[in-house]
PDB file of N, CA and C in Angstrom:
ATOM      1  N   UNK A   1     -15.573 -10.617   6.845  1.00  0.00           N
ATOM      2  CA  UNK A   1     -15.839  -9.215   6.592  1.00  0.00           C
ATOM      3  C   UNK A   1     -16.538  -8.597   7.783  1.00  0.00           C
ATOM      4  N   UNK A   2     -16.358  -7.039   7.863  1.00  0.00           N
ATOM      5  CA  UNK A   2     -17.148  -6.710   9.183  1.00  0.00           C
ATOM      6  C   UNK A   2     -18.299  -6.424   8.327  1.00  0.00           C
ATOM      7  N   UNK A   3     -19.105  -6.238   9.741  1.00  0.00           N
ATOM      8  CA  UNK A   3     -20.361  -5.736   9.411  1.00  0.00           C
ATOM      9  C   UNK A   3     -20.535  -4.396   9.728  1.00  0.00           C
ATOM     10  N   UNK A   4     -21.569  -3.345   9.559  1.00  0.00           N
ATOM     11  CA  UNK A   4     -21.649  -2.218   9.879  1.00  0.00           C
ATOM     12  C   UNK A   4     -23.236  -1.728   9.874  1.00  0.00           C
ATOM     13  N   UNK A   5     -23.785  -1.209  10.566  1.00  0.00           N
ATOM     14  CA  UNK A   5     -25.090  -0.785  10.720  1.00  0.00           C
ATOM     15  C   UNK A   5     -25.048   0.771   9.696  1.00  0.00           C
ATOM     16  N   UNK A   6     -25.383   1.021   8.692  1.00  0.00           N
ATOM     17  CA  UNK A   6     -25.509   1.818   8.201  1.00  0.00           C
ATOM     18  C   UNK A   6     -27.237   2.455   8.001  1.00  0.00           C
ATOM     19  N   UNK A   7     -27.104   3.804   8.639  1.00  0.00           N
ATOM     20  CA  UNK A   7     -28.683   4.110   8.211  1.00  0.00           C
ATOM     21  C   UNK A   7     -29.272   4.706   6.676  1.00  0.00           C
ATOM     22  N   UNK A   8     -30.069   4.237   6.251  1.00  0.00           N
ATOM     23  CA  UNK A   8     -30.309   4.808   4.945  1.00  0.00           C
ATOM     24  C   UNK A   8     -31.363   5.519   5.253  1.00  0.00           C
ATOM     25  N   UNK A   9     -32.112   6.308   4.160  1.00  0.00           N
ATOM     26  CA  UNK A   9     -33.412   6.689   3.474  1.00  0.00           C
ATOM     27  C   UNK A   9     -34.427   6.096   4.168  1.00  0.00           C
ATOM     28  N   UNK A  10     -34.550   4.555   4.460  1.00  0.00           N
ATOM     29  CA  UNK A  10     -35.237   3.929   5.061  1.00  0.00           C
ATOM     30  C   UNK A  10     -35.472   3.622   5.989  1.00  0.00           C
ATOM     31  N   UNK A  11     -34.249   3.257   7.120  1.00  0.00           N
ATOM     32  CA  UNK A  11     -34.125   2.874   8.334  1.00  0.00           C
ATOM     33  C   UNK A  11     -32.450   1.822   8.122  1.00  0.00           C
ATOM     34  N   UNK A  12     -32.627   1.529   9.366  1.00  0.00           N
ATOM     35  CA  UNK A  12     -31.353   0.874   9.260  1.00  0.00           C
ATOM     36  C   UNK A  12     -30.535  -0.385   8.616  1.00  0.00           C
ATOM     37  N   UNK A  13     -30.028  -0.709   7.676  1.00  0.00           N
ATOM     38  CA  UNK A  13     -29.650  -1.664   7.019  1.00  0.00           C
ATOM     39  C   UNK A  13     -28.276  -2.721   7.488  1.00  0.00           C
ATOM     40  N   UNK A  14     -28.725  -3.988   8.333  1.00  0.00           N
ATOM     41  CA  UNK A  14     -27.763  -4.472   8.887  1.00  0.00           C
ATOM     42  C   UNK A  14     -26.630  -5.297   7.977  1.00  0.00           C
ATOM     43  N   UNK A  15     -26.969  -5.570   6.720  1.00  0.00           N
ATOM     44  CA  UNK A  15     -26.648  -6.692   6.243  1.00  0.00           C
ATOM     45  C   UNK A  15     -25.653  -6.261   5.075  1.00  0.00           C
ATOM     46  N   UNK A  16     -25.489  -4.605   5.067  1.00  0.00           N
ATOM     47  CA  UNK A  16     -25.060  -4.647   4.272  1.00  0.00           C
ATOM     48  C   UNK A  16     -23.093  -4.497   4.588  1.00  0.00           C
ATOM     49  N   UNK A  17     -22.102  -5.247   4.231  1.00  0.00           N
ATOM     50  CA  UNK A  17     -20.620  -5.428   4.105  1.00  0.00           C
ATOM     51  C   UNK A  17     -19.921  -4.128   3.861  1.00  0.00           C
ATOM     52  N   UNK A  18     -18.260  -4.326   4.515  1.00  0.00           N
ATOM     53  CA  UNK A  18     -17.871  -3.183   4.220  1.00  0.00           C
ATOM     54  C   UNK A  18     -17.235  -3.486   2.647  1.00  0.00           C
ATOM     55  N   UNK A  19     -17.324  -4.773   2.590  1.00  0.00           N
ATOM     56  CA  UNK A  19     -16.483  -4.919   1.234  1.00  0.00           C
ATOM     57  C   UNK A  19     -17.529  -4.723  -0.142  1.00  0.00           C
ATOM     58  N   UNK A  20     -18.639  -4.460   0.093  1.00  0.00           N
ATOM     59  CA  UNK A  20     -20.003  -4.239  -0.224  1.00  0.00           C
ATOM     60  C   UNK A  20     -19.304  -2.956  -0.690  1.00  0.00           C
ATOM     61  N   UNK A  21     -19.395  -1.930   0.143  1.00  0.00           N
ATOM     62  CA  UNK A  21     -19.580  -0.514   0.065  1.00  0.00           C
ATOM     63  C   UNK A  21     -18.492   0.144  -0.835  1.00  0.00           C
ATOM     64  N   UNK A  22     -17.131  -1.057  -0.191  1.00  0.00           N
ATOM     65  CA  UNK A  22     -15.984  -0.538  -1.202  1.00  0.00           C
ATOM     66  C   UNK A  22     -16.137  -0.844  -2.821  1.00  0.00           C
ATOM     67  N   UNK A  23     -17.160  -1.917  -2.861  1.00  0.00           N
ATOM     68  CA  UNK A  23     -16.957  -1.985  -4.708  1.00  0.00           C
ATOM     69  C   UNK A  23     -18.553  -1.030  -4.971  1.00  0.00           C
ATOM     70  N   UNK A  24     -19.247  -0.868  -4.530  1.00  0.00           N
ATOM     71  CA  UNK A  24     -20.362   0.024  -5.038  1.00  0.00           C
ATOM     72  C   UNK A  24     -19.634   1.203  -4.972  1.00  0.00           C
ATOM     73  N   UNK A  25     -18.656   1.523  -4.277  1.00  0.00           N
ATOM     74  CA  UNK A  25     -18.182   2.975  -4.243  1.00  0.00           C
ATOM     75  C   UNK A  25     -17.641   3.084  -5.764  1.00  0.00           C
ATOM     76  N   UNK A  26     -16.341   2.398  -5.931  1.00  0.00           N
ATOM     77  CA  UNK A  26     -15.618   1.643  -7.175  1.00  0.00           C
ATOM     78  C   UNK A  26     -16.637   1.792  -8.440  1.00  0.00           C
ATOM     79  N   UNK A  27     -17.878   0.644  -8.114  1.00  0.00           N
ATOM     80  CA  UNK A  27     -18.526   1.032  -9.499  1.00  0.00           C
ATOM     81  C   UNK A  27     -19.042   2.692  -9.877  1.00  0.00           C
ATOM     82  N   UNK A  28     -19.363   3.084  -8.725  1.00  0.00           N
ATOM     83  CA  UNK A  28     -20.020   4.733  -8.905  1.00  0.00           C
ATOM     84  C   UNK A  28     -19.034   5.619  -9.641  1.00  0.00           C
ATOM     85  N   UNK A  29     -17.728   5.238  -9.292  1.00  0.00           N
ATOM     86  CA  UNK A  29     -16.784   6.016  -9.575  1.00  0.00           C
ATOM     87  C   UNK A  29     -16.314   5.723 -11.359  1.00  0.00           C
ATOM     88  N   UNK A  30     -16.666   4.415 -11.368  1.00  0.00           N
ATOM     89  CA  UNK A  30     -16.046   3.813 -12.982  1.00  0.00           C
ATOM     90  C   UNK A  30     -17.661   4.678 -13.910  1.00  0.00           C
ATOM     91  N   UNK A  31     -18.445   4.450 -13.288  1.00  0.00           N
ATOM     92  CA  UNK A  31     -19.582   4.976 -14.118  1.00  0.00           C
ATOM     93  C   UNK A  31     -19.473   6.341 -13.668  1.00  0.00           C
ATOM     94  N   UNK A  32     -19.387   7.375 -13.470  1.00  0.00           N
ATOM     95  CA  UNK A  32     -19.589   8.639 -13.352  1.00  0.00           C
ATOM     96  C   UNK A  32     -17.997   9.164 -14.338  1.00  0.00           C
ATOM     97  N   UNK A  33     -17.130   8.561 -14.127  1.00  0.00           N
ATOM     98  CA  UNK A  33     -15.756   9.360 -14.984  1.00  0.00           C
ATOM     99  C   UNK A  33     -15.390   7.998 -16.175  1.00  0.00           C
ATOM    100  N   UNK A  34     -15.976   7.356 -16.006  1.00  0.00           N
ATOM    101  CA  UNK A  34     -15.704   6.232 -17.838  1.00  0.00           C
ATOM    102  C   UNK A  34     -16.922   6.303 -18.489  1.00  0.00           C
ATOM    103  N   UNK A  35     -17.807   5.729 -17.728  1.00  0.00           N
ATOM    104  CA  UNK A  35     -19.042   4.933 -18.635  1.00  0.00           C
ATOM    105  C   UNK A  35     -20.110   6.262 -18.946  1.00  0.00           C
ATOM    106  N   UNK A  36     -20.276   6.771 -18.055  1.00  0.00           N
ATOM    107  CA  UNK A  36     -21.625   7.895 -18.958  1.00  0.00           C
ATOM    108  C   UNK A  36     -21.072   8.740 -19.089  1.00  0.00           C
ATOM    109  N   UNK A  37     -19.681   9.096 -19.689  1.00  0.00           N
ATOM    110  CA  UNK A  37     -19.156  10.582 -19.939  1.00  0.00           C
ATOM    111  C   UNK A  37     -18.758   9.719 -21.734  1.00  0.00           C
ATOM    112  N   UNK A  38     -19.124   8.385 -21.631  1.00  0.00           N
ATOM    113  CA  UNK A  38     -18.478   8.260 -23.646  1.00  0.00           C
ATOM    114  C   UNK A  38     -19.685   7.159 -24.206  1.00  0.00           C
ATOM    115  N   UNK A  39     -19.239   7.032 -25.505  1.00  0.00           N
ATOM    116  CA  UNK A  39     -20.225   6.273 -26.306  1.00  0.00           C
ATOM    117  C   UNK A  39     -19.771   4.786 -26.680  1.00  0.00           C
ATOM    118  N   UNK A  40     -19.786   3.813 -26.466  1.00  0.00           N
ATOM    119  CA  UNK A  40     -19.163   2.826 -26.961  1.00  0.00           C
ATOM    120  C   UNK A  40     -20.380   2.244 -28.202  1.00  0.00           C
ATOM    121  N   UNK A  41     -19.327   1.987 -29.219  1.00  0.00           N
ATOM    122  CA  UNK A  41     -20.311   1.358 -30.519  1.00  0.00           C
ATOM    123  C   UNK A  41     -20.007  -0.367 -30.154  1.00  0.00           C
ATOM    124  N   UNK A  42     -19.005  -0.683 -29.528  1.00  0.00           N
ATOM    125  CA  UNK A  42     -19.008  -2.125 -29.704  1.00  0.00           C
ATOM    126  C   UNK A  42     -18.774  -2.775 -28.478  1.00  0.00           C
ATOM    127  N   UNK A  43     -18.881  -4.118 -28.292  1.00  0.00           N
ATOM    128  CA  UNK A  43     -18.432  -4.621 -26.564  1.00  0.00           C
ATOM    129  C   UNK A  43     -17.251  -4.278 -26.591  1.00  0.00           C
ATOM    130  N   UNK A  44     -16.395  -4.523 -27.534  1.00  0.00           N
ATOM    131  CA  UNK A  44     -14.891  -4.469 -27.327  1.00  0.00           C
ATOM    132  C   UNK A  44     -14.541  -3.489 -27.655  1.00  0.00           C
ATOM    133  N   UNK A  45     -15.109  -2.285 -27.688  1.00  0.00           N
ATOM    134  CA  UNK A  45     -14.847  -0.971 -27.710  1.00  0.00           C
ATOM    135  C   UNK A  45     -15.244  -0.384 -25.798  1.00  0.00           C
ATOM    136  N   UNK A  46     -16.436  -0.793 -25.386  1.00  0.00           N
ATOM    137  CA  UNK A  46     -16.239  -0.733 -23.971  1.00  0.00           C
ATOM    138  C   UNK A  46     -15.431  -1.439 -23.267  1.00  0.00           C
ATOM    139  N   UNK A  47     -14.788  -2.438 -23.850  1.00  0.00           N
ATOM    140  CA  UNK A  47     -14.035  -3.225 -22.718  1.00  0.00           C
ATOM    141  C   UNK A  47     -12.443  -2.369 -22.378  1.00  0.00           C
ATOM    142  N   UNK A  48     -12.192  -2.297 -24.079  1.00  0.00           N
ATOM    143  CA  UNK A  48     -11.191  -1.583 -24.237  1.00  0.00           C
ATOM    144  C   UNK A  48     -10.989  -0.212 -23.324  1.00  0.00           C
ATOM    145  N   UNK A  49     -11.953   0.324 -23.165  1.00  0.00           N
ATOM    146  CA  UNK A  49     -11.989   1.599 -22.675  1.00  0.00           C
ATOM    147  C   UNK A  49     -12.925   1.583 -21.249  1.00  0.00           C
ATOM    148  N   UNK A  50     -12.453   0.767 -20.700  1.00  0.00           N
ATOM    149  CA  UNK A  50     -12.981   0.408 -19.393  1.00  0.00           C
ATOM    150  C   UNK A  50     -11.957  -0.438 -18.849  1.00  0.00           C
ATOM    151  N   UNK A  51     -11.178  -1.155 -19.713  1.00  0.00           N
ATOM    152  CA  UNK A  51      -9.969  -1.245 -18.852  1.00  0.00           C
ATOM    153  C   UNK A  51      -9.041  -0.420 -18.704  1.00  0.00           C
ATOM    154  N   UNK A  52      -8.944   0.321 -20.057  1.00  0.00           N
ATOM    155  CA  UNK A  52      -7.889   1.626 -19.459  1.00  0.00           C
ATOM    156  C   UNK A  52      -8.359   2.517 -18.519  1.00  0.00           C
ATOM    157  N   UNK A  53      -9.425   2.809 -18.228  1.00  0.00           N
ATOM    158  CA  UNK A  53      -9.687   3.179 -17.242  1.00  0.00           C
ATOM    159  C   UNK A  53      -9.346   2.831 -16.022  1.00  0.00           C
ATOM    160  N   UNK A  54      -9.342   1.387 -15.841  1.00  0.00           N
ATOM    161  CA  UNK A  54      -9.215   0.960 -14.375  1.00  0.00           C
ATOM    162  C   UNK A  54      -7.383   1.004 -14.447  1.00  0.00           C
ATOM    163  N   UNK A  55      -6.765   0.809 -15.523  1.00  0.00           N
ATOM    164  CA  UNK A  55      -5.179   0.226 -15.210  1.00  0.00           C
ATOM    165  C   UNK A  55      -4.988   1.567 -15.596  1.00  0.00           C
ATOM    166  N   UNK A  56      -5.181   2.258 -16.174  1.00  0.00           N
ATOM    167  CA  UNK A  56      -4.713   3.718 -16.386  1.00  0.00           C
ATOM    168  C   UNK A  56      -4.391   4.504 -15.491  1.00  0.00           C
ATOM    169  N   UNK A  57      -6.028   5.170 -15.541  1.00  0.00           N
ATOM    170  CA  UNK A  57      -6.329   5.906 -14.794  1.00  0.00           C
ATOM    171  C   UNK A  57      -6.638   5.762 -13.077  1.00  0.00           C
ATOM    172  N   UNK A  58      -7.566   4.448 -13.174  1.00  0.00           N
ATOM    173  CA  UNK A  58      -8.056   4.476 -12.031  1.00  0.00           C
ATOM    174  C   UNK A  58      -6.874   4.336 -10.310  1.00  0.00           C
ATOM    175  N   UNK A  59      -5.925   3.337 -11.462  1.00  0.00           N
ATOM    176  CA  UNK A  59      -4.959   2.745 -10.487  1.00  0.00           C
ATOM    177  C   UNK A  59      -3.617   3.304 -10.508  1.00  0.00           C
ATOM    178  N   UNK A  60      -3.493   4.053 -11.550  1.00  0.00           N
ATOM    179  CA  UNK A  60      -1.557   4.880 -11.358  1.00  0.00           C
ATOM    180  C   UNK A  60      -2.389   6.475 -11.766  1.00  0.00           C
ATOM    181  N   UNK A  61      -3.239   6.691 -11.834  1.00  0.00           N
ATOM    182  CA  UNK A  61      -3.250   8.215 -11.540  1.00  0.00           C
ATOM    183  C   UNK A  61      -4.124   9.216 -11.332  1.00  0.00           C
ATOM    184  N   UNK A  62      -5.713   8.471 -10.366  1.00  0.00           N
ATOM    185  CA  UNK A  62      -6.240   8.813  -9.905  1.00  0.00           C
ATOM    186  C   UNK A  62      -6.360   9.095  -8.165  1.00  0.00           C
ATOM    187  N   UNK A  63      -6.498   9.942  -8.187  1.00  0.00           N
ATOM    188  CA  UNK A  63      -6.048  10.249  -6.592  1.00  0.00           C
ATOM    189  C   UNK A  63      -7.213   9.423  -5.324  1.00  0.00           C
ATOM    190  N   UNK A  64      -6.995   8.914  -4.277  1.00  0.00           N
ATOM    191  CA  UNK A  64      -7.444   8.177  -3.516  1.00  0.00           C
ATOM    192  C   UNK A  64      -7.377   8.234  -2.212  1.00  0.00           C
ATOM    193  N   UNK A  65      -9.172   8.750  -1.951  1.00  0.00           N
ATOM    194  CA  UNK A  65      -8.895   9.705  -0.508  1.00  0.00           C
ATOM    195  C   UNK A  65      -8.159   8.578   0.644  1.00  0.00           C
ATOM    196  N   UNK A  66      -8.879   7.102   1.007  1.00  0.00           N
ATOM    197  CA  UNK A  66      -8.118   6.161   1.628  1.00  0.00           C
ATOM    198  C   UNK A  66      -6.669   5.866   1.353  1.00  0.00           C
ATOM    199  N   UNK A  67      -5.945   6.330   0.521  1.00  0.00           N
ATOM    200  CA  UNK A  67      -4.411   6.803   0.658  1.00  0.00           C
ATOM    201  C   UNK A  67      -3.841   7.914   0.604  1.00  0.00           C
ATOM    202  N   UNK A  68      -4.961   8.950   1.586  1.00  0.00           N
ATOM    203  CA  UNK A  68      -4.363  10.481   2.026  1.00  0.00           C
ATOM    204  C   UNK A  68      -4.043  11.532   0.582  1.00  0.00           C
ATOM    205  N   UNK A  69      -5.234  11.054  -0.585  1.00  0.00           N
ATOM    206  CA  UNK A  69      -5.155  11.600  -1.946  1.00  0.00           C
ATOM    207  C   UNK A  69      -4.173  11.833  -2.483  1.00  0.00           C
ATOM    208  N   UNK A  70      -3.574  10.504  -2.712  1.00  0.00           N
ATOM    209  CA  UNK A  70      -2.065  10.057  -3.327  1.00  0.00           C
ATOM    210  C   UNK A  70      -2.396   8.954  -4.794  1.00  0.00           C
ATOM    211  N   UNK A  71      -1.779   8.658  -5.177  1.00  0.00           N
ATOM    212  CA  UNK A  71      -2.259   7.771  -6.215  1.00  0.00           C
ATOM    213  C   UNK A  71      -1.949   6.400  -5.628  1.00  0.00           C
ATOM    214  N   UNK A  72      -2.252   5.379  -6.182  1.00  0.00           N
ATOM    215  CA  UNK A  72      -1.876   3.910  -5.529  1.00  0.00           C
ATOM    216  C   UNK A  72      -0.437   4.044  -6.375  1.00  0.00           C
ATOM    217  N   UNK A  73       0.206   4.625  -7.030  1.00  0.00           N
ATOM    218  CA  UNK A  73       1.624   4.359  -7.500  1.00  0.00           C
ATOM    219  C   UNK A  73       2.673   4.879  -6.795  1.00  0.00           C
ATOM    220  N   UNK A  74       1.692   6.600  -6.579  1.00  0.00           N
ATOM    221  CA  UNK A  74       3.017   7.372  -5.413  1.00  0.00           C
ATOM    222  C   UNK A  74       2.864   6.459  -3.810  1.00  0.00           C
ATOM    223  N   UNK A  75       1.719   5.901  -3.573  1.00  0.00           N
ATOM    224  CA  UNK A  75       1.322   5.486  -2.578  1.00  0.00           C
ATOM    225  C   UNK A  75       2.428   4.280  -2.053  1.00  0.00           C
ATOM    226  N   UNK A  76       2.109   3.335  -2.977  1.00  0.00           N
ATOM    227  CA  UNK A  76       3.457   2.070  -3.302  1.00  0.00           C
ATOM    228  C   UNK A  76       5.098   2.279  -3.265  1.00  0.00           C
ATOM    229  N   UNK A  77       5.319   3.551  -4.002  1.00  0.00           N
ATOM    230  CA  UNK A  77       6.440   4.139  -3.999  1.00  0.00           C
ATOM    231  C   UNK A  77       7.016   4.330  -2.403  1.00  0.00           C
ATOM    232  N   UNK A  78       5.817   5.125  -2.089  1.00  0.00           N
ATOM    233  CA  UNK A  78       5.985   6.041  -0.678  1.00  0.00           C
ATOM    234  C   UNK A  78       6.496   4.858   0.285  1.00  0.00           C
ATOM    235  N   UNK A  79       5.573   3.936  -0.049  1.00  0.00           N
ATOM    236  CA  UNK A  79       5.799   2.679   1.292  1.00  0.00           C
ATOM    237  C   UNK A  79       7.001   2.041   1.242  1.00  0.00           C
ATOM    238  N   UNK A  80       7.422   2.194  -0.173  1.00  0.00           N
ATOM    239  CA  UNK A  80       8.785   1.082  -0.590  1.00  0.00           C
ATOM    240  C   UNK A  80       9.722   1.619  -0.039  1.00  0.00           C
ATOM    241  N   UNK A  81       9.842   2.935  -0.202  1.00  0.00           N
ATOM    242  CA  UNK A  81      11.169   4.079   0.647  1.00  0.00           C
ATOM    243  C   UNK A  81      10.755   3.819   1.755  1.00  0.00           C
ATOM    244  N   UNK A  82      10.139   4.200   2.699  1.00  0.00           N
ATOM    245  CA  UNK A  82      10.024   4.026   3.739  1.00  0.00           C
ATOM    246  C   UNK A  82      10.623   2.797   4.006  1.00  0.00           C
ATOM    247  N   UNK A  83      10.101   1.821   3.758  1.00  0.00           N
ATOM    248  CA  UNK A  83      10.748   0.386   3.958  1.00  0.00           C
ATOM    249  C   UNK A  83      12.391   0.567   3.942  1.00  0.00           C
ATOM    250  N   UNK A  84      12.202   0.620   2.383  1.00  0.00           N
ATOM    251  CA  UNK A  84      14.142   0.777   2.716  1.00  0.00           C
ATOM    252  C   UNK A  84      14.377   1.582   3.554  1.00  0.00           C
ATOM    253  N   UNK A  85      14.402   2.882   4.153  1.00  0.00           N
ATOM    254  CA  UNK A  85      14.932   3.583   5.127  1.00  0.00           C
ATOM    255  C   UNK A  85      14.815   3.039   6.189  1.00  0.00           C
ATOM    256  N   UNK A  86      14.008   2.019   6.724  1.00  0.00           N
ATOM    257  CA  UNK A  86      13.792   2.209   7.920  1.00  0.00           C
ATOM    258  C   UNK A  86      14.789   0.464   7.804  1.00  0.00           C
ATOM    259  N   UNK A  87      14.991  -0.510   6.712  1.00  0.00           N
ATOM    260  CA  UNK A  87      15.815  -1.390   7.024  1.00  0.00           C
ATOM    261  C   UNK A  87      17.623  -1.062   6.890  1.00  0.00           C
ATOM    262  N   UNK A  88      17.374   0.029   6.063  1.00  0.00           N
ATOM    263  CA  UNK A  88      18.796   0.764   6.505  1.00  0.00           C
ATOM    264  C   UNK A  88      19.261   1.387   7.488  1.00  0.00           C
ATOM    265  N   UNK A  89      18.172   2.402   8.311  1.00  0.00           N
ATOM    266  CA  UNK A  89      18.464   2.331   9.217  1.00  0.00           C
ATOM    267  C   UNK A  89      19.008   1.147  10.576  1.00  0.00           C
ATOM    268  N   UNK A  90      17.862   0.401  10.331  1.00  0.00           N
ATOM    269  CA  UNK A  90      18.219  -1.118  11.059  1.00  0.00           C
ATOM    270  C   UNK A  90      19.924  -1.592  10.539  1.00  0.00           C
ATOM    271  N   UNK A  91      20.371  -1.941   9.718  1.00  0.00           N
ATOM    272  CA  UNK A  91      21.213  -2.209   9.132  1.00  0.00           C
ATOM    273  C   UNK A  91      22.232  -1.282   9.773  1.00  0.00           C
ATOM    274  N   UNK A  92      22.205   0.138   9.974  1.00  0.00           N
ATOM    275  CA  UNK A  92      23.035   0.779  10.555  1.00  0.00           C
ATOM    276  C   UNK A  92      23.598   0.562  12.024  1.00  0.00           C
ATOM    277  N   UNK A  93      22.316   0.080  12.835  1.00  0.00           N
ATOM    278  CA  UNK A  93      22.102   0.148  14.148  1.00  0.00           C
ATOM    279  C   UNK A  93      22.912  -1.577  14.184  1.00  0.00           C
ATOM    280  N   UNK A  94      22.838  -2.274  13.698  1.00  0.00           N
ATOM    281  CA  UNK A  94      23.125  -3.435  13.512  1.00  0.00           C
ATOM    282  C   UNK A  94      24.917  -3.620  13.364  1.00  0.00           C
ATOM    283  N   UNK A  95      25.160  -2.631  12.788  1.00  0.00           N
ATOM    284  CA  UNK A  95      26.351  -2.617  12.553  1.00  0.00           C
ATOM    285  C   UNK A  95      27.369  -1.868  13.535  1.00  0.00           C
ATOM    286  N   UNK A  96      26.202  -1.127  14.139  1.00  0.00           N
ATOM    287  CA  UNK A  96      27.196  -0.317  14.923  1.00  0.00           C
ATOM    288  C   UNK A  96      27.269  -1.107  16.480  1.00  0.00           C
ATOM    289  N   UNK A  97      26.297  -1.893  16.928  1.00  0.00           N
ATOM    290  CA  UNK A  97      26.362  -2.598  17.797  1.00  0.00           C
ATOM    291  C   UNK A  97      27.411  -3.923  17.775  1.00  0.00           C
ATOM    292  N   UNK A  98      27.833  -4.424  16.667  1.00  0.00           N
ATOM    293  CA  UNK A  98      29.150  -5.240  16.161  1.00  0.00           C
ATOM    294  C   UNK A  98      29.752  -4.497  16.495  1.00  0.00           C
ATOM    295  N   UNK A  99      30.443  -3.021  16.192  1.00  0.00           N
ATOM    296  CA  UNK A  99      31.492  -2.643  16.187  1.00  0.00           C
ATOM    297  C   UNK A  99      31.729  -2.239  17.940  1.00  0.00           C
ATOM    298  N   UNK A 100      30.843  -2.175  18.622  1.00  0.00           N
ATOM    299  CA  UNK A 100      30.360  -1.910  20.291  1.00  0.00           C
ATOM    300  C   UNK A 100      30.981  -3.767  20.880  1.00  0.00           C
ATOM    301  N   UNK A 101      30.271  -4.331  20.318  1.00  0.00           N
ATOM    302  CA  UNK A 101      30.868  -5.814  21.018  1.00  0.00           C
ATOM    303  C   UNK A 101      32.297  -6.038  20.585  1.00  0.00           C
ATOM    304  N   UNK A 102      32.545  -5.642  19.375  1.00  0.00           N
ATOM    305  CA  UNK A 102      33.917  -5.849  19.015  1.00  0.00           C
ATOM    306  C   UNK A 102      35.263  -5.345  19.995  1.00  0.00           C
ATOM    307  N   UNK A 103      34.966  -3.518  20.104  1.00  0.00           N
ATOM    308  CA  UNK A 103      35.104  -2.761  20.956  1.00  0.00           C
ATOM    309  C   UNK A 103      35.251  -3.587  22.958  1.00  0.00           C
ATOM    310  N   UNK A 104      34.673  -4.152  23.213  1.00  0.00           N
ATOM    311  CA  UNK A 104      34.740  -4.765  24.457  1.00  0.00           C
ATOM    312  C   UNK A 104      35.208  -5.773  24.463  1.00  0.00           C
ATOM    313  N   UNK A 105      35.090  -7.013  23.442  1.00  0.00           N
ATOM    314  CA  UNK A 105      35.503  -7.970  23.316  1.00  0.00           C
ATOM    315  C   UNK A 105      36.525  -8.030  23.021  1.00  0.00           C
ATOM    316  N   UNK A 106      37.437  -7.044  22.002  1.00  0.00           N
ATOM    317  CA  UNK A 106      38.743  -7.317  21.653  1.00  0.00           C
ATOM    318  C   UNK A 106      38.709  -7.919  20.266  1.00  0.00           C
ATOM    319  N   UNK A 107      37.528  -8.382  19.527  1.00  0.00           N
ATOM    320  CA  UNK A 107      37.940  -8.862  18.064  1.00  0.00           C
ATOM    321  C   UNK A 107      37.688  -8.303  16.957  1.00  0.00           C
ATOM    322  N   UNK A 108      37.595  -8.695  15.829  1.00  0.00           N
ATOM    323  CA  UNK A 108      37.649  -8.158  14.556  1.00  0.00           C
ATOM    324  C   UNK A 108      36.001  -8.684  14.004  1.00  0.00           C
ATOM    325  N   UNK A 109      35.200  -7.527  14.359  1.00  0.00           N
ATOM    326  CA  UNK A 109      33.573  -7.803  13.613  1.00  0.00           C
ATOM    327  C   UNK A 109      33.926  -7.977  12.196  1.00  0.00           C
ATOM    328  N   UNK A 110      34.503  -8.376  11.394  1.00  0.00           N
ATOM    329  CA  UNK A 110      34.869  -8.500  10.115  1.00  0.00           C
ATOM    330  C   UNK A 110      34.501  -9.878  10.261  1.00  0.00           C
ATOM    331  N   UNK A 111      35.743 -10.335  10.729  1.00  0.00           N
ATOM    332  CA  UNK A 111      35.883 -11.678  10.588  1.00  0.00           C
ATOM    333  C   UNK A 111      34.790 -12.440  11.014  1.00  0.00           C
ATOM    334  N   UNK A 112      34.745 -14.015  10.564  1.00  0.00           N
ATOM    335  CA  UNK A 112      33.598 -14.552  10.372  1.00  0.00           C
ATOM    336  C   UNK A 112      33.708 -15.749  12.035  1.00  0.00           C
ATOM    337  N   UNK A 113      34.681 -15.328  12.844  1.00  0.00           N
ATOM    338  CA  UNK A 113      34.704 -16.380  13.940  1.00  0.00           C
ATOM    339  C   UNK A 113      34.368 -15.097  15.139  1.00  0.00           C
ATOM    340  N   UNK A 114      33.287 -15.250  15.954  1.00  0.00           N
ATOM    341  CA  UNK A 114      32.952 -14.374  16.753  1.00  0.00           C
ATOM    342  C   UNK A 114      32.896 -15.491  18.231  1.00  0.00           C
ATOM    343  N   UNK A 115      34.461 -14.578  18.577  1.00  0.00           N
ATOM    344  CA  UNK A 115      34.505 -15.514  20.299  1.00  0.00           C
ATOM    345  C   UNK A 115      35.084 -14.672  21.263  1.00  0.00           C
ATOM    346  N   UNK A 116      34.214 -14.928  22.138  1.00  0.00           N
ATOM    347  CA  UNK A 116      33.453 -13.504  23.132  1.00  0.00           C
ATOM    348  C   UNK A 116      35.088 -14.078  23.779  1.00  0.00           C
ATOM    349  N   UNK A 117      36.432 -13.193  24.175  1.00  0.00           N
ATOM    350  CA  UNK A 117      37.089 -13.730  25.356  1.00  0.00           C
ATOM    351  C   UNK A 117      36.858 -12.143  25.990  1.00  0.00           C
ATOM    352  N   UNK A 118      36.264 -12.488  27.099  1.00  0.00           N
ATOM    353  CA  UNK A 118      36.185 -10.268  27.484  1.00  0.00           C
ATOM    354  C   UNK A 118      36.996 -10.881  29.086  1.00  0.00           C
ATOM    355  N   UNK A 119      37.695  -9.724  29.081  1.00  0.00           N
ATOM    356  CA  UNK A 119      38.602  -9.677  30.375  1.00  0.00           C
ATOM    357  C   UNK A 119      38.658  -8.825  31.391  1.00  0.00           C
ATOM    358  N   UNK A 120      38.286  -8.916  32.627  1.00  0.00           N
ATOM    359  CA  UNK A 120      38.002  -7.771  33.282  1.00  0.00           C
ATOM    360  C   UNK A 120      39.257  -7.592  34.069  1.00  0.00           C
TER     361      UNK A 120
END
């Protein structure tokens, strides 16, 4: 994990993690919009409603400034297209460079025997 010199209230605090900061952020956030906005009468009445929170809300449809205030679902989505476009594109470029060697070489990029005879 890195480290980070963060200054507080006090002076400077070396020790404290960035992976630190990301779940105190996390908890601030579960307690300010789950836990002190309801009443739970039982454990398994908070659990219940503290996990929907996190699989609900927190993770398919709360917005998230570290993914440009997208949700982690449109976020996932976003990346998956991208992906495919950009291996289709590849796939295109791939294909069209077969049909370029084919083109010089004289054979059939179809076929599964690729033998270079080029004739000048």
């Amino acid at each position: 994990m890195q480290r980070r010199k963060l200054k507080g209230n006090r002076g400077v605090y070396k020790c404290q993690t960035v992976g630190t900061l990301h779940a105190e952020s996390f908890m601030k956030t579960l307690k300010v919009e789950e836990v002190y906005i309801n009443e739970y009468e039982t454990f398994e009445d908070a659990f219940r409603n503290i996990w929907h929170f996190i699989e609900d809300v927190y993770k398919q449809k709360r917005l998230h400034s570290a993914l440009g205030y997208e949700s982690p679902i449109q976020f996932e989505m976003e990346v998956a297209l991208n992906t495919i476009a950009e291996l289709f594109v590849h796939y295109q470029w791939v294909q069209s460079m077969l049909f370029v060697i084919a083109s010089i070489s004289k054979i059939n990029p179809i076929s599964s025997s690729f033998q270079f005879n080029i004739s000048y």
